[in-house]
Protein backbone atom coordinates (compact mmCIF):
# COMPACT_ATOMS: atom_id res chain seq x y z
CA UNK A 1 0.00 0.00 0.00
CA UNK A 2 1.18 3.81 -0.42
CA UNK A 3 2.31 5.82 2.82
CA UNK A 4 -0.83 7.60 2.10
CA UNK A 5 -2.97 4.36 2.47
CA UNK A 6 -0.47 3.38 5.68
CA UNK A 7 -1.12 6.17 7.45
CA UNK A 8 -5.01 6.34 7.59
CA UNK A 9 -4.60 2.58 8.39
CA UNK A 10 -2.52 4.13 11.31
CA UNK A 11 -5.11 6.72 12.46
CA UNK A 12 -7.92 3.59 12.56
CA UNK A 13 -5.79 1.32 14.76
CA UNK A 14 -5.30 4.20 17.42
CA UNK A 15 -9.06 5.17 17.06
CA UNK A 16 -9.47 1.33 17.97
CA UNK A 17 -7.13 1.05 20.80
CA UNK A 18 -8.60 3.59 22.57
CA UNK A 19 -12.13 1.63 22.13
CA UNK A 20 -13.96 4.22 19.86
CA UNK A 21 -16.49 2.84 17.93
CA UNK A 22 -16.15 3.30 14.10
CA UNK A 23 -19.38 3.09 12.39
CA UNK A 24 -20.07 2.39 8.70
CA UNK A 25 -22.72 5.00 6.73
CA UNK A 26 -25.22 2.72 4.83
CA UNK A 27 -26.32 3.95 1.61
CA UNK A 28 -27.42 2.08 -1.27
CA UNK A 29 -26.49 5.23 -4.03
CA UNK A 30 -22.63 4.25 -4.07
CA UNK A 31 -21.74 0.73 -5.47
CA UNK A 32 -18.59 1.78 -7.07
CA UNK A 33 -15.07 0.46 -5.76
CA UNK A 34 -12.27 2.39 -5.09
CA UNK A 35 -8.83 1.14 -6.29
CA UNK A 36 -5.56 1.80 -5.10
CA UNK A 37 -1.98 1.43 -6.27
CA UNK A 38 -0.69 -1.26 -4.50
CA UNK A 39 3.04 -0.32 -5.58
CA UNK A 40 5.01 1.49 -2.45
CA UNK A 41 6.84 4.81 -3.63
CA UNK A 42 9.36 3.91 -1.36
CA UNK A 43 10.99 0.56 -1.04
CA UNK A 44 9.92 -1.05 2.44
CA UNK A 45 13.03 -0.84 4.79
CA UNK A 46 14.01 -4.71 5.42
CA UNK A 47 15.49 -3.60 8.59
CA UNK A 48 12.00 -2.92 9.67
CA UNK A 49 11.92 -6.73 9.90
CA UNK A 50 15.36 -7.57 11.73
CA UNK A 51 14.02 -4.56 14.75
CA UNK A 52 10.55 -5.95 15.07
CA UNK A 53 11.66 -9.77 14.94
CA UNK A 54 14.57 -8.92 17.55
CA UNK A 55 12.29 -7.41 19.64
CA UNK A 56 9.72 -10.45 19.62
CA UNK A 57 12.51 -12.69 19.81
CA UNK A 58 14.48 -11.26 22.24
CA UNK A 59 15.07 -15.02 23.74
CA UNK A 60 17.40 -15.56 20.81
CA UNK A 61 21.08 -14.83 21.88
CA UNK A 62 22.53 -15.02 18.39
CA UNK A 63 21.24 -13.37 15.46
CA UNK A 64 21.76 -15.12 11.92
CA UNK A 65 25.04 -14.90 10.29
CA UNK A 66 23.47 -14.10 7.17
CA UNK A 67 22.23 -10.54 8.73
CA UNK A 68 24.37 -7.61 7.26
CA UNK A 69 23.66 -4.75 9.31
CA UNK A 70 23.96 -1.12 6.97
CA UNK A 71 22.19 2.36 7.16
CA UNK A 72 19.78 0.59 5.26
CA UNK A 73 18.31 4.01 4.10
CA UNK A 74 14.91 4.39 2.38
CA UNK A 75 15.64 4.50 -1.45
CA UNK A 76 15.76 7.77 -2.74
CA UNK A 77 12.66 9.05 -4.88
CA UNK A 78 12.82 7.75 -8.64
CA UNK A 79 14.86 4.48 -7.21
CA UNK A 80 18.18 5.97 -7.78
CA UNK A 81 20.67 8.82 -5.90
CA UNK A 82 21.00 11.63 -8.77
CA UNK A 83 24.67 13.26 -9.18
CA UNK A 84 25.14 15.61 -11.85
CA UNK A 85 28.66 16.19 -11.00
CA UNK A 86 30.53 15.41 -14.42
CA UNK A 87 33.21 13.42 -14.25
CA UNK A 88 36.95 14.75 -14.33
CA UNK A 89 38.00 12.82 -17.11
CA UNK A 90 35.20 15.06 -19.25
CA UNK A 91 35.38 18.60 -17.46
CA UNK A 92 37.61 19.40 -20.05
CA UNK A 93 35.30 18.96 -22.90
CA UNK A 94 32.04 20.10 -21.09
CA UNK A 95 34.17 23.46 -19.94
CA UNK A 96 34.63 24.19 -23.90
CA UNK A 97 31.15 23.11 -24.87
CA UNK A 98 29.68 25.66 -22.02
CA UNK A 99 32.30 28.33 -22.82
CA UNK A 100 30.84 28.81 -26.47
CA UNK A 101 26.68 28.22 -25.62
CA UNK A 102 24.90 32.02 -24.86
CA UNK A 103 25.57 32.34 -21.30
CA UNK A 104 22.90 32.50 -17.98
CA UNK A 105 24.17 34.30 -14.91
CA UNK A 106 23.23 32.79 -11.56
CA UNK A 107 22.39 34.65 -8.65
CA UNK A 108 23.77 33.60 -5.19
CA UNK A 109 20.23 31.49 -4.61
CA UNK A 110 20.38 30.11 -7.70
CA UNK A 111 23.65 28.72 -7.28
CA UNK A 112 22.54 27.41 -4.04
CA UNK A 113 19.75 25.84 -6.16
CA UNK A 114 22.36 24.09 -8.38
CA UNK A 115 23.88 22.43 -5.25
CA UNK A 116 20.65 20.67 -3.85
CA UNK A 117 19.69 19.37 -7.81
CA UNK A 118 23.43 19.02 -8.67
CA UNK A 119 24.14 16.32 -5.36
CA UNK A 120 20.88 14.72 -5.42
CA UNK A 121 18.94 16.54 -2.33
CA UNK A 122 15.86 17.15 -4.90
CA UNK A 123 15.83 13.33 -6.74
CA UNK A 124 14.81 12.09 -9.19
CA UNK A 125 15.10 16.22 -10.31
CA UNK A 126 17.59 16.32 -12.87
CA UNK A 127 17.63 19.94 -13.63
CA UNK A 128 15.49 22.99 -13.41
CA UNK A 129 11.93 22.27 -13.71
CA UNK A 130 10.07 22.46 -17.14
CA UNK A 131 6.82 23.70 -17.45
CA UNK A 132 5.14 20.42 -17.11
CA UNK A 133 7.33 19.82 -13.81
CA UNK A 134 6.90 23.00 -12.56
CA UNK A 135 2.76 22.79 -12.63
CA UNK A 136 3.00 20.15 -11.66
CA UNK A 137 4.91 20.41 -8.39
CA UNK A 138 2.76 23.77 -8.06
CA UNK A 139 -0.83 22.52 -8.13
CA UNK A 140 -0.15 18.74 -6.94
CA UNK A 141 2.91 19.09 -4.33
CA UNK A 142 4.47 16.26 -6.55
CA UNK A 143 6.44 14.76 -9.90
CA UNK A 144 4.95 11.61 -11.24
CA UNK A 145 8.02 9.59 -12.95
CA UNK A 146 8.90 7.18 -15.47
CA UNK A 147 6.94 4.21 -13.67
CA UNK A 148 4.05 6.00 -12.84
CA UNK A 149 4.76 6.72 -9.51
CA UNK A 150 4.46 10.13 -7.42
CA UNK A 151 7.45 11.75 -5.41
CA UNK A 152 6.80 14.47 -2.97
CA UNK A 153 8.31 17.64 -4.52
CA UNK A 154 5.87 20.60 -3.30
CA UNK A 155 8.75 23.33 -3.99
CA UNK A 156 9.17 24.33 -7.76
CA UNK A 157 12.80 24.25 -8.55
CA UNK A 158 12.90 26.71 -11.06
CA UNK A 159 15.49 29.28 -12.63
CA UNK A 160 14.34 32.57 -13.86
CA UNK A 161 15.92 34.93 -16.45
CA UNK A 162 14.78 38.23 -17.88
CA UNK A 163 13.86 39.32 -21.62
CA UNK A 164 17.40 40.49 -22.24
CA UNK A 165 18.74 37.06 -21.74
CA UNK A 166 15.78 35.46 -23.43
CA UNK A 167 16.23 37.14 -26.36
CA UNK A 168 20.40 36.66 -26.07
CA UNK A 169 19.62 32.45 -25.75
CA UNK A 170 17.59 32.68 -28.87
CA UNK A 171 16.89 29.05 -30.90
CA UNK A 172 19.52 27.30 -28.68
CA UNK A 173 18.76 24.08 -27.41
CA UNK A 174 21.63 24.58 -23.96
CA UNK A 175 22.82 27.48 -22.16
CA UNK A 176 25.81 27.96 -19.73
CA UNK A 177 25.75 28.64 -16.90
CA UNK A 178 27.57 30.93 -14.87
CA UNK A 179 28.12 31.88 -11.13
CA UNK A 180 27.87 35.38 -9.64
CA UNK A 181 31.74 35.82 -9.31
CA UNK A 182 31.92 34.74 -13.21
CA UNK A 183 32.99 31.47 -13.18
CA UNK A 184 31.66 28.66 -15.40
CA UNK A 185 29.51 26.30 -13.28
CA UNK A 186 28.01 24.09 -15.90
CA UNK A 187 25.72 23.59 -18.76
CA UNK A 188 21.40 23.55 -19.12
CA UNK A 189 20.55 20.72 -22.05
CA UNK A 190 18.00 20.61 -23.98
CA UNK A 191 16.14 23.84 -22.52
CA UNK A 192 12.52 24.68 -22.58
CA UNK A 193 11.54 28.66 -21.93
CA UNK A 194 8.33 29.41 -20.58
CA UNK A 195 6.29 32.34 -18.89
CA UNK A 196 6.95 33.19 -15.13
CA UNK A 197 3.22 33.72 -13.81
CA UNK A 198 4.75 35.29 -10.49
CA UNK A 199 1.95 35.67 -8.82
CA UNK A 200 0.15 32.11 -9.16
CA UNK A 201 3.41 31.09 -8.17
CA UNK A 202 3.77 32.80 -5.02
CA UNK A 203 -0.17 32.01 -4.08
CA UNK A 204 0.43 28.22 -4.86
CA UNK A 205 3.37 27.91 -2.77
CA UNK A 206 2.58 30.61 0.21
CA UNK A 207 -0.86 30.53 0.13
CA UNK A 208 -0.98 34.23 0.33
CA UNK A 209 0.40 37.29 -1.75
CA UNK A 210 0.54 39.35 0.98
CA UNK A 211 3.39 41.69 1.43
CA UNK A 212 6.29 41.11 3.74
CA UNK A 213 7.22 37.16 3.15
CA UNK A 214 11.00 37.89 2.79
CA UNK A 215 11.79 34.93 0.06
CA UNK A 216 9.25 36.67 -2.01
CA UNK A 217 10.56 40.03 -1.36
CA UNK A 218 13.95 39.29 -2.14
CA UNK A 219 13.90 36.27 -4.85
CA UNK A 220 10.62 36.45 -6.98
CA UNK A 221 9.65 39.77 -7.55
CA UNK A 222 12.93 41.37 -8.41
CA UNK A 223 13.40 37.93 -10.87
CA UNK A 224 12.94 37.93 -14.70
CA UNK A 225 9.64 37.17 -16.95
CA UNK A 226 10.78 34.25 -17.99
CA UNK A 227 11.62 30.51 -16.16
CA UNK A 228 14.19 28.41 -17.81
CA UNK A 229 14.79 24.39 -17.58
CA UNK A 230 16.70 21.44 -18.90
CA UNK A 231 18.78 18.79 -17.87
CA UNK A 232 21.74 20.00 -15.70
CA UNK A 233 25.86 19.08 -15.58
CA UNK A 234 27.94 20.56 -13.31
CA UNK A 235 31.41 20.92 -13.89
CA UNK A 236 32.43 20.77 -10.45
CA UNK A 237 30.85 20.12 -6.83
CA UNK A 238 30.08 23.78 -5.41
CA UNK A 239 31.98 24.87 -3.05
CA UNK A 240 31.41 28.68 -0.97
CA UNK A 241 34.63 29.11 0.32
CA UNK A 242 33.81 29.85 3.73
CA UNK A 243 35.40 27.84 5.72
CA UNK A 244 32.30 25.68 6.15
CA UNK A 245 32.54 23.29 2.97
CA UNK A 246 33.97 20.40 4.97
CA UNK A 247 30.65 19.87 6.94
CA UNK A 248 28.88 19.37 3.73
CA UNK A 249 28.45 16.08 2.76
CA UNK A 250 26.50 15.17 -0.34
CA UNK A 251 23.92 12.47 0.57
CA UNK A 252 26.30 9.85 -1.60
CA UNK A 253 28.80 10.92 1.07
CA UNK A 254 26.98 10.25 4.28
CA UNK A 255 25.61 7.08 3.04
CA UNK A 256 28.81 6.02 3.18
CA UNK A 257 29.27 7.45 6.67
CA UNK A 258 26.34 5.89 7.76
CA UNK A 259 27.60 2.72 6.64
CA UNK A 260 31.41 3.11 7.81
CA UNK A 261 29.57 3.76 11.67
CA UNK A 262 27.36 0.55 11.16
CA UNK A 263 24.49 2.48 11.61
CA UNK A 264 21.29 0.17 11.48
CA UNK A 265 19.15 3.36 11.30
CA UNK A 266 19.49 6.99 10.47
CA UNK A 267 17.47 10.08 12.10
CA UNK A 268 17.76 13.15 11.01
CA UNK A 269 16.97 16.72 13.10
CA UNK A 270 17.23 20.05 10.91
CA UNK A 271 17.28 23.50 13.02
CA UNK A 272 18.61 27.04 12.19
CA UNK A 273 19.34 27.62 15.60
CA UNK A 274 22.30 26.79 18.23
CA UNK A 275 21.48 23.03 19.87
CA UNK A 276 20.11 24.03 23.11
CA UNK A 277 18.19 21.76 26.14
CA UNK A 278 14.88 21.54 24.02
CA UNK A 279 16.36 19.96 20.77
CA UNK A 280 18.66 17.46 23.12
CA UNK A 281 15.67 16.47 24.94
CA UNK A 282 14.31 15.45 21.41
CA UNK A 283 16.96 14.21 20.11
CA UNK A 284 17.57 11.67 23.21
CA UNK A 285 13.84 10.45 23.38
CA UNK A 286 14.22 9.75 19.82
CA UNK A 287 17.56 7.30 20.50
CA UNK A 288 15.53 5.78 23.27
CA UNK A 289 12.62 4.71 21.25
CA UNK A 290 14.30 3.40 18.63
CA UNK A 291 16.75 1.24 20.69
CA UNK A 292 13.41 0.35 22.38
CA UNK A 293 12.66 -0.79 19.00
CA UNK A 294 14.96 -3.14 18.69
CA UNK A 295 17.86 -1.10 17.05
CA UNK A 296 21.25 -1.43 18.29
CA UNK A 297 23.34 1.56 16.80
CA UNK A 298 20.37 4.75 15.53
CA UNK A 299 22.51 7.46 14.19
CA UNK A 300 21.74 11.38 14.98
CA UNK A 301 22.31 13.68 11.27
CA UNK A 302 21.84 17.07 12.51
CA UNK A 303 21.29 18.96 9.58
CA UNK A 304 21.60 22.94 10.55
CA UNK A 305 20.15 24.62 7.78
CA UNK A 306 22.45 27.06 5.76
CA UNK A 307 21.18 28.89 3.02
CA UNK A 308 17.74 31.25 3.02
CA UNK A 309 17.30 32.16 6.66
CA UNK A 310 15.92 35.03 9.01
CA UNK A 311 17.87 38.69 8.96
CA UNK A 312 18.19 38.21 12.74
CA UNK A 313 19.05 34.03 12.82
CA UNK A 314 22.71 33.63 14.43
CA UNK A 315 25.20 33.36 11.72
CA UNK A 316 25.89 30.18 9.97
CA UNK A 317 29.30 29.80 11.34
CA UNK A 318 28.44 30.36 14.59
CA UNK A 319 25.95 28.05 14.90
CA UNK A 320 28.55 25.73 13.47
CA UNK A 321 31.11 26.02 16.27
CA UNK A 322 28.65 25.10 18.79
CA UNK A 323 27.56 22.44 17.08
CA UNK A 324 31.18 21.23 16.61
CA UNK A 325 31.20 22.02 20.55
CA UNK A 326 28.65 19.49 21.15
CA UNK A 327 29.47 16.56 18.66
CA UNK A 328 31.85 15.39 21.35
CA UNK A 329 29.32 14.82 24.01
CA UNK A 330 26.86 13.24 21.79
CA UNK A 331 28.41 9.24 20.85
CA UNK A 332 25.50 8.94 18.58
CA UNK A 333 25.92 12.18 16.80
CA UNK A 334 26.77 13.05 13.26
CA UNK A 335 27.53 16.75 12.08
């Protein structure tokens, strides 16, 4: 069944437990059956099985030899980890092929943009959204894909240009792209061009136009006419230069550091805000349930958040140090 299907199942058995009575309306209008997909969007976990049968089992000193204990992550959406990171032994030829396409400069979000769809954070996204993407994740909250299936993807990914550029990009199929210091950050294949309706935009994703929502303010409304998409490479993994790149893992990377700690499950706690007794209090209760579970090593990934914040949040590298502060007093941690 779909997670959708799971969790009204969910909501029914706790209605139960707590001995409310669940009657059934009787009608004789509606005969007609309801069918569901039956295909999961994710892969089920098969760890699920090794907690639930260790904890019915605890009698059983010795597990079977044949268990390999992993991360054993849920598969990423579309069934496989995106990287559009080209390879080194082409940056060479992708550099030229970029250096003579009509050129799109990136703004500071946009190149922030690039990173998430670039490493994989927004799979099975291979690019910037095309039009039928883009209404798509505005008026559903979600992509179907190749098999049929939906992914969760209620934030359009898009990149905007004005007329000036529009016009400059002309009958070509790709575009290069280019970083606000100048430098060459990759190439857009196979592009598609289409109107920037700014203000169905902002009232499918806020749910409001009012004034004052500072993404708004400071992204859309100063951005051009015009949203651009295609199928992105990156020359090279994007780095800011701030002293801060070595805490950011791709998700490739921290699979494998999930694995390398023998972590037999993963939870993840996102904050733009210095760890304080609240979040530990969380973060411990969560370790205790699922070792209560039947897990043996549950792995914290705090993941501070780093790019669009408040004006008055504590500075990224701040909040950084004291997090690097804490990692030590935290076994189960992972920065």
């Amino acid at each position: 069944m779909s997670p959708t299907i799971k969790l009204h199942d969910r909501h029914l058995n706790l209605l139960n437990n707590n001995n409310i009575s669940i009657s059934k309306p009787k009608t004789e209008l509606l005969h007609f059956k309801l069918k569901f997909r039956t295909k999961p969007i994710y892969h089920s976990d098969p760890l699920l099985s090794v907690a639930y049968n260790s904890t019915m089992h605890a009698s059983s000193a010795h597990p079977p030899q044949s268990a390999v204990i992993k991360s054993s992550l849920i598969d990423p959406d579309g069934g496989a980890l995106v990287d559009l990171v080209v390879p080194k032994s082409q940056r060479f030829a992708k550099a030229l092929k970029a250096e003579a396409l009509p050129k799109v400069r990136l703004t500071k979000i946009d190149l922030e943009w690039v990173h998430v769809v670039s490493e994989g954070w927004a799979s099975p996204l291979r690019g910037f959204m095309r039009e039928d993407q883009y209404l798509q994740s505005l008026h559903f909250n979600s992509l179907r894909i190749e098999d049929g299936s939906l992914v969760n993807m209620s934030l359009p990914i898009v990149l905007a240009i004005d007329d000036e550029t529009k016009e400059r990009i002309g009958s070509s199929n790709d575009v290069g792209l280019v970083g606000p210091d100048g430098n060459l950050i990759g190439v857009l294949n196979s592009i598609e061009i289409y109107k920037h309706n700014k203000e169905e935009r902002i009232a499918r994703t806020w749910g409001s136009t009012a004034p004052g929502l500072p993404y708004v303010e400071e992204v859309i409304t100063p951005a051009g006419n015009w949203l651009i998409g295609g199928d992105l490479e990156v020359l090279d993994r994007i780095k800011y230069n701030d002293g801060l790149d070595h805490y950011r893992l791709s998700p490739q990377q921290l699979r494998k550091e999930f694995d390398r700690r023998r972590a037999d499950a993963v939870f993840a706690f996102q904050l733009r805000n210095p760890v304080h007794n609240g979040h530990a209090v969380l973060m411990n209760d969560t370790r205790r349930r699922l070792l209560d579970m039947g897990y043996k090593n549950p792995i914290l990934l705090l993941h501070p958040l780093g790019g669009f914040t408040k004006p008055d949040d504590v500075p990224l590298d701040v909040r950084m140090e004291q997090h690097s502060k804490v990692a030590p007093c935290i076994p189960f941690f992972c920065l």
